[in-house]
Protein backbone atom coordinates (compact mmCIF):
# COMPACT_ATOMS: atom_id res chain seq x y z
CA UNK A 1 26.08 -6.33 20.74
CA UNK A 2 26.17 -2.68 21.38
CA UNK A 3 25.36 -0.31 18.91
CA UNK A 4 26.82 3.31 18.44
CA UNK A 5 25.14 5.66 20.71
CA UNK A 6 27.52 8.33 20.01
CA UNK A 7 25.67 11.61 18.13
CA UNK A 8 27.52 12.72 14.92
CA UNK A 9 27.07 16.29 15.97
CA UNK A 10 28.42 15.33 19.46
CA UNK A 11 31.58 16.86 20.77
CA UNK A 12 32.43 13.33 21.78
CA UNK A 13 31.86 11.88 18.24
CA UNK A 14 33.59 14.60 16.88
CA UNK A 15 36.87 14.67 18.76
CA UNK A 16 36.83 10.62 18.87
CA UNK A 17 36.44 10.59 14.65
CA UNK A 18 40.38 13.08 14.46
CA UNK A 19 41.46 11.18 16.76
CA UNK A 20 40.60 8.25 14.56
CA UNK A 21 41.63 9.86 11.23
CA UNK A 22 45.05 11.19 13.15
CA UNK A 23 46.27 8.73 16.07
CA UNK A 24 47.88 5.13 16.00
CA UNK A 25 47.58 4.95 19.88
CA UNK A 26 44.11 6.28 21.92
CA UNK A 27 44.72 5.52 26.21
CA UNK A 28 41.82 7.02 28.37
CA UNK A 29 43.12 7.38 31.65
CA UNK A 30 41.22 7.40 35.01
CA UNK A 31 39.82 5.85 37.72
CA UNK A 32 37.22 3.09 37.66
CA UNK A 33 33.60 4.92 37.30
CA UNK A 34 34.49 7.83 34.97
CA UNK A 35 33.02 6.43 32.12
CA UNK A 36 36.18 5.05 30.45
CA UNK A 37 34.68 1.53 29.45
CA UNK A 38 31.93 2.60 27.59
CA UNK A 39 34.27 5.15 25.87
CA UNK A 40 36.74 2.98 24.87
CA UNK A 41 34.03 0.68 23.44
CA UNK A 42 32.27 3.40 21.27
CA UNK A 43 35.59 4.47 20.10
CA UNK A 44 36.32 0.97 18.84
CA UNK A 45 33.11 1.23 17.19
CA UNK A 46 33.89 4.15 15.63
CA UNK A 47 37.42 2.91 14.37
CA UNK A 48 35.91 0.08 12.97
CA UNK A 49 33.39 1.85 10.91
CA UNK A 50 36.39 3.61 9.54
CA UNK A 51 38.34 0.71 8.42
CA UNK A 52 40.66 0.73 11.37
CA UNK A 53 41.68 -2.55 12.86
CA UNK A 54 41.60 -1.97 16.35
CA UNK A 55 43.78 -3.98 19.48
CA UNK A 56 42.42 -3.28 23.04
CA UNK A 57 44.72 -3.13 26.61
CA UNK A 58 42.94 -3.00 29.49
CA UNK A 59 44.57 -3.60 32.61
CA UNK A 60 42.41 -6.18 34.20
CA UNK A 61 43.18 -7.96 31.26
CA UNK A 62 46.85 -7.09 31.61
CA UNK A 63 47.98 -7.84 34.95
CA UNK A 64 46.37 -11.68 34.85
CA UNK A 65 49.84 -13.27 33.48
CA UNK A 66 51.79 -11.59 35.98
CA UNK A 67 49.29 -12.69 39.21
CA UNK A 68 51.46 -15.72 40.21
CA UNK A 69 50.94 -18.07 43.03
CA UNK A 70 54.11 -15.72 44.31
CA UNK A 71 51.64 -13.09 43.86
CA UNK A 72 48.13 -13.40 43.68
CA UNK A 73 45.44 -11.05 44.40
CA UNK A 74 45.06 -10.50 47.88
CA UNK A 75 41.53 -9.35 48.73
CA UNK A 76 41.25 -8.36 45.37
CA UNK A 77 44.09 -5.78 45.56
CA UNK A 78 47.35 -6.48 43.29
CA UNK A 79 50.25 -6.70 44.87
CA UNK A 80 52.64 -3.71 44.57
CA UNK A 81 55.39 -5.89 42.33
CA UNK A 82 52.88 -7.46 40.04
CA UNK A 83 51.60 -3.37 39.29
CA UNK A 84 55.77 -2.73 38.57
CA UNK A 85 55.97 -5.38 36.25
CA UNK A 86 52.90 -5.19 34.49
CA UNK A 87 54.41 -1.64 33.73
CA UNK A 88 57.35 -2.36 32.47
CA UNK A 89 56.08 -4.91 30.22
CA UNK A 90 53.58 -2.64 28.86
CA UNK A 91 56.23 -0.07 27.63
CA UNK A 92 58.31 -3.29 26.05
CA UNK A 93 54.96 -4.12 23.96
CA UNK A 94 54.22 -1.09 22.94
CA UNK A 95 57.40 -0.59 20.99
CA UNK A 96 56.39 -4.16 19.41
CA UNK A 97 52.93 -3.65 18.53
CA UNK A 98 54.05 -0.34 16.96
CA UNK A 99 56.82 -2.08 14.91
CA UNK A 100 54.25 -4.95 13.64
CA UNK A 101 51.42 -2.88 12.79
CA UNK A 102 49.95 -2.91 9.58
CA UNK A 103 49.79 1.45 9.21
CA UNK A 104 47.45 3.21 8.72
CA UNK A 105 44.93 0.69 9.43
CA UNK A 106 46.00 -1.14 12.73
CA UNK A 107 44.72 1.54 15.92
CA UNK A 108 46.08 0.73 19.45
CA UNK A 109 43.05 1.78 22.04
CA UNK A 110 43.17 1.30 25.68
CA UNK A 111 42.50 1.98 29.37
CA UNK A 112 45.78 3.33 31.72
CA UNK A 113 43.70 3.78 35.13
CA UNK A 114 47.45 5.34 36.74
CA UNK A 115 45.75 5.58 40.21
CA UNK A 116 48.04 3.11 42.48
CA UNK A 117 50.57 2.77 39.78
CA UNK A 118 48.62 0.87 37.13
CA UNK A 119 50.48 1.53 33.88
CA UNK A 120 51.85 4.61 35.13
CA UNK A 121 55.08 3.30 33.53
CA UNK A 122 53.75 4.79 30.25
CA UNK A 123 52.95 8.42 31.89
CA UNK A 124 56.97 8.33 33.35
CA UNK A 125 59.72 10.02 30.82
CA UNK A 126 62.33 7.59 31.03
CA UNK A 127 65.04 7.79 28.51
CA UNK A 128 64.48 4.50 26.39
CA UNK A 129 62.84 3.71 22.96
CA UNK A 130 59.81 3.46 23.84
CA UNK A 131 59.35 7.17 24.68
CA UNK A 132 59.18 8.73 21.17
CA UNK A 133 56.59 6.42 20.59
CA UNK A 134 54.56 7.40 23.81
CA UNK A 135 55.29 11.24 23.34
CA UNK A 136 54.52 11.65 19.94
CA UNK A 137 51.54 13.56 18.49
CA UNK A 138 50.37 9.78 17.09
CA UNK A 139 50.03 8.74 20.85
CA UNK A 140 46.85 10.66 22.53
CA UNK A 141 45.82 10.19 26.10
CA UNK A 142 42.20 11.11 26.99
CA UNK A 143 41.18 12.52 30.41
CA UNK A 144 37.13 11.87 30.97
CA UNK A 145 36.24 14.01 33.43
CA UNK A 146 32.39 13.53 34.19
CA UNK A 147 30.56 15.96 36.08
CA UNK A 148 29.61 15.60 39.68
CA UNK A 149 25.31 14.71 38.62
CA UNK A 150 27.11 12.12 35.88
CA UNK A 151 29.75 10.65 38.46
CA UNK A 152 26.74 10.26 40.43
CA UNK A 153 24.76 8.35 37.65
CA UNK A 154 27.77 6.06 37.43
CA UNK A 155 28.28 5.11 40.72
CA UNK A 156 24.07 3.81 40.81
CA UNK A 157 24.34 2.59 37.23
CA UNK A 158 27.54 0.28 38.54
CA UNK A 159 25.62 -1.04 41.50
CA UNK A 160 22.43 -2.16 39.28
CA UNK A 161 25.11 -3.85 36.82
CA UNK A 162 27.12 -5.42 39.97
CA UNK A 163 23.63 -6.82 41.22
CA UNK A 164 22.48 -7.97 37.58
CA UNK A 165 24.92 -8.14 35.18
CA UNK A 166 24.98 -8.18 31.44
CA UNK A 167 28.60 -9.43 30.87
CA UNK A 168 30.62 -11.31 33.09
CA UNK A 169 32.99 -8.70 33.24
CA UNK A 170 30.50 -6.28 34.66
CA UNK A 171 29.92 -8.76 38.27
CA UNK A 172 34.02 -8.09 38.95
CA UNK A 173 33.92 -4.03 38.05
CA UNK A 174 34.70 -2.06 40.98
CA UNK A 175 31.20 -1.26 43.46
CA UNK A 176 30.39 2.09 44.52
CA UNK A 177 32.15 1.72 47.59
CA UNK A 178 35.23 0.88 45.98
CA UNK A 179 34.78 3.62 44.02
CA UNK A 180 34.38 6.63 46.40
CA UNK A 181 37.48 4.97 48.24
CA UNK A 182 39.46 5.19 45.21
CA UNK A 183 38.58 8.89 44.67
CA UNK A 184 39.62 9.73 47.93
CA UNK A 185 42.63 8.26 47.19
CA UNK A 186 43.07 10.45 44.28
CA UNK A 187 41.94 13.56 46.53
CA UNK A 188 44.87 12.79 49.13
CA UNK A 189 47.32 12.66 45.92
CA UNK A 190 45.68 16.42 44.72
CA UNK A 191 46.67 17.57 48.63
CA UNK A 192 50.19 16.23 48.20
CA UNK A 193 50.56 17.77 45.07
CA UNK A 194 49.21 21.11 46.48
CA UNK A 195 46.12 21.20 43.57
CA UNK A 196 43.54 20.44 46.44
CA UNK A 197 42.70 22.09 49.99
CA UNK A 198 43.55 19.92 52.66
CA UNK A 199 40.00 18.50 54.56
CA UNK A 200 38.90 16.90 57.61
CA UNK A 201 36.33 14.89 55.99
CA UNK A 202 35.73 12.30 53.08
CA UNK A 203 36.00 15.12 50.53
CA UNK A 204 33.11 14.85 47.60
CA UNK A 205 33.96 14.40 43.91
CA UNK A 206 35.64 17.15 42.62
CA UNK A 207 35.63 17.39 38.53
CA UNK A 208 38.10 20.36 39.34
CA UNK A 209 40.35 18.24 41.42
CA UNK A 210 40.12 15.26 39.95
CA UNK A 211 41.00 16.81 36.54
CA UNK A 212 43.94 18.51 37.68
CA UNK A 213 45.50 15.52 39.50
CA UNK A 214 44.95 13.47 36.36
CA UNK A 215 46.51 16.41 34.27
CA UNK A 216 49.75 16.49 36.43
CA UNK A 217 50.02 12.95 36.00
CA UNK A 218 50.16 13.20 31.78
CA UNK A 219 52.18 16.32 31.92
CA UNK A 220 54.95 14.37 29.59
CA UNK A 221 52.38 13.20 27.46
CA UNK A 222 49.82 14.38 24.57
CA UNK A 223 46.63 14.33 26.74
CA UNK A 224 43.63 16.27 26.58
CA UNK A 225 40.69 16.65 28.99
CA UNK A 226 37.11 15.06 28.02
CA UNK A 227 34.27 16.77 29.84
CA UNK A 228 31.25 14.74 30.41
CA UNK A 229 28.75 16.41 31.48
CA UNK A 230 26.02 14.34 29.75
CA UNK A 231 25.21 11.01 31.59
CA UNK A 232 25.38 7.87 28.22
CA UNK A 233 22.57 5.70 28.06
CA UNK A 234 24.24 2.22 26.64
CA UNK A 235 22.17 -0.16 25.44
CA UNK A 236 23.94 -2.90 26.54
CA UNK A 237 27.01 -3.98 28.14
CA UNK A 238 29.93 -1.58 27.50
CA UNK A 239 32.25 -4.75 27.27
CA UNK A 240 29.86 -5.97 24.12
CA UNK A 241 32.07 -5.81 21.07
CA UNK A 242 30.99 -6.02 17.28
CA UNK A 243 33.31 -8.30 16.68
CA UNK A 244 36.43 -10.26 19.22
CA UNK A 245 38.99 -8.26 19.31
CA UNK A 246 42.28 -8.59 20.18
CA UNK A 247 44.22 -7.52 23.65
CA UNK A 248 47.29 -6.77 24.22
CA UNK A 249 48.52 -9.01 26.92
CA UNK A 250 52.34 -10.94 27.50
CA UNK A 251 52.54 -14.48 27.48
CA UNK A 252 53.59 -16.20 30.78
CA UNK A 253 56.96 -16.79 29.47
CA UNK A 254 57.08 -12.86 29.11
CA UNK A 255 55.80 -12.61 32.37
CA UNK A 256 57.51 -14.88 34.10
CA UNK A 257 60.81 -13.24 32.46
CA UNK A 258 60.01 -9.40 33.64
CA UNK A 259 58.60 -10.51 37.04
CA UNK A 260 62.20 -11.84 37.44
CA UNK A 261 63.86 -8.72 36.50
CA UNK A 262 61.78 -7.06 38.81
CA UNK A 263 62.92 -9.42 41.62
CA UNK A 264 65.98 -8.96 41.18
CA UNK A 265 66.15 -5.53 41.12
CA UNK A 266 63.46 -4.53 44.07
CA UNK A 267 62.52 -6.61 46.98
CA UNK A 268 58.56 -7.10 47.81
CA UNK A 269 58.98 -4.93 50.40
CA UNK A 270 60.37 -1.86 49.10
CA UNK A 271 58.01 -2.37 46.23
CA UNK A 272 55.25 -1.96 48.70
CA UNK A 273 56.81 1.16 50.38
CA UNK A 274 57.78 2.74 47.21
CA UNK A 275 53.68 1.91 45.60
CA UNK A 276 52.71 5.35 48.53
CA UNK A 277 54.39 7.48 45.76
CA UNK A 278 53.23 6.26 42.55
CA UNK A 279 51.81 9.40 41.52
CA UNK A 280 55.31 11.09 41.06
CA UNK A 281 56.27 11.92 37.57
């Protein structure tokens, strides 16, 4: 088990204990290797300690009841209509868990990576019900941005865990490589959007760039930007809970339903041509 390694006169402990005392719903959004794990476990922590009843969604956890023998990873990427769905079901549950939860002590925390299209569904202002619930003042997105020396950290940290790991979730977290392929990813999307210089060249982490792409993408939303520019030292694995938890996740009848939809709406191969522009809100 993990202990706390959050310092009460921290910036971090301090913004993470209003949140707590204000919010019903806490999503830190980024890539893999930004720190967003460990967050999202020391927040739970946190809430806990406070008498909050926390429920997790991660999407890892999220996307399993949609991967399908239709469907199934494919060289451990998701396929574009399994991303869609997953989506769509998330804004669907939200509106539940929100209706069933026991206020003010139930707390909704989670991880909404939005690079490719995962769970960018909630970051989207579509007319329906569920968008009072995800623009309201109760509903905080989090932005870690770590600096370039942290990032760094990370990306060696993650290879040591890959190599030896202390949960079983840690020997399927992205490697490094993955990683700096993902970020370069998210560099091309700060190009297209005009908040980054095109380059000729693998372009190195930018906390500047990668903030502002990431900011763009929550512009509907409440979100606010989490600087990290002190490297965590965990004590243990950042998937170590105090307690099991519960995640949000849809049964494969609920699955099974929305993939459907989604079939019937959008063919696997316009899904694929249409996942290039995910990042448009």
């Amino acid at each position: 088990m993990s202990p706390l390694i959050l310092e009460p006169a921290s910036l971090l402990y301090r913004r993470f204990s209003q949140l707590i005392a204000d919010a019903d719903l806490v999503f830190f959004a980024g890539l893999p290797g930004v720190g967003k794990s460990l967050l999202l476990q020391q927040m739970t922590l946190m809430a806990q300690a406070g008498g909050r009843r926390a429920t997790l969604l991660q999407w890892d956890t999220a996307r399993q009841p949609f991967e399908t023998d239709r469907y199934p990873l494919s060289e451990g990427a998701t396929h574009p209509l399994v991303i869609r769905a997953t989506g769509l079901w998330l804004r669907r549950a939200l509106l539940d868990w929100d209706a069933q939860a026991g206020k003010p002590q139930d707390m909704l925390i989670g991880e909404v990576p939005l690079n490719g299209g995962r769970f960018m569904e909630v970051a989207w202002s579509i007319a329906d019900e569920a968008e009072s619930l995800l623009s309201n003042e109760r509903t905080q997105f989090l932005i870690p941005v770590p600096s370039r020396s942290v990032r760094a950290l990370i990306e060696a940290k993650r290879e040591r865990s890959i190599a030896e790991p202390q949960h079983e979730n840690e020997a399927h977290d992205a490697p490094p490589d993955l990683l700096r392929a993902l970020w370069l990813d998210v560099y091309r999307v700060g190009v297209a959007l005009g908040l980054a210089p095109p380059t000729t060249s693998d372009a190195p982490y930018s906390p500047a760039v990668y903030e502002a792409v990431y900011s763009h993408l929550l512009q509907h939303r409440q979100a606010q930007v989490l600087p990290i520019d002190e490297p965590l030292q965990p004590t243990a694995s950042v998937y170590d809970q105090a307690e099991p938890l519960p995640f949000l996740r849809a049964t494969a009848a609920q699955a099974e339903t929305i993939l459907a939809d989604v079939e019937a709406s959008l063919a696997p191969e316009a899904a694929i041509a249409a996942a290039a522009s995910w990042y448009e809100v």
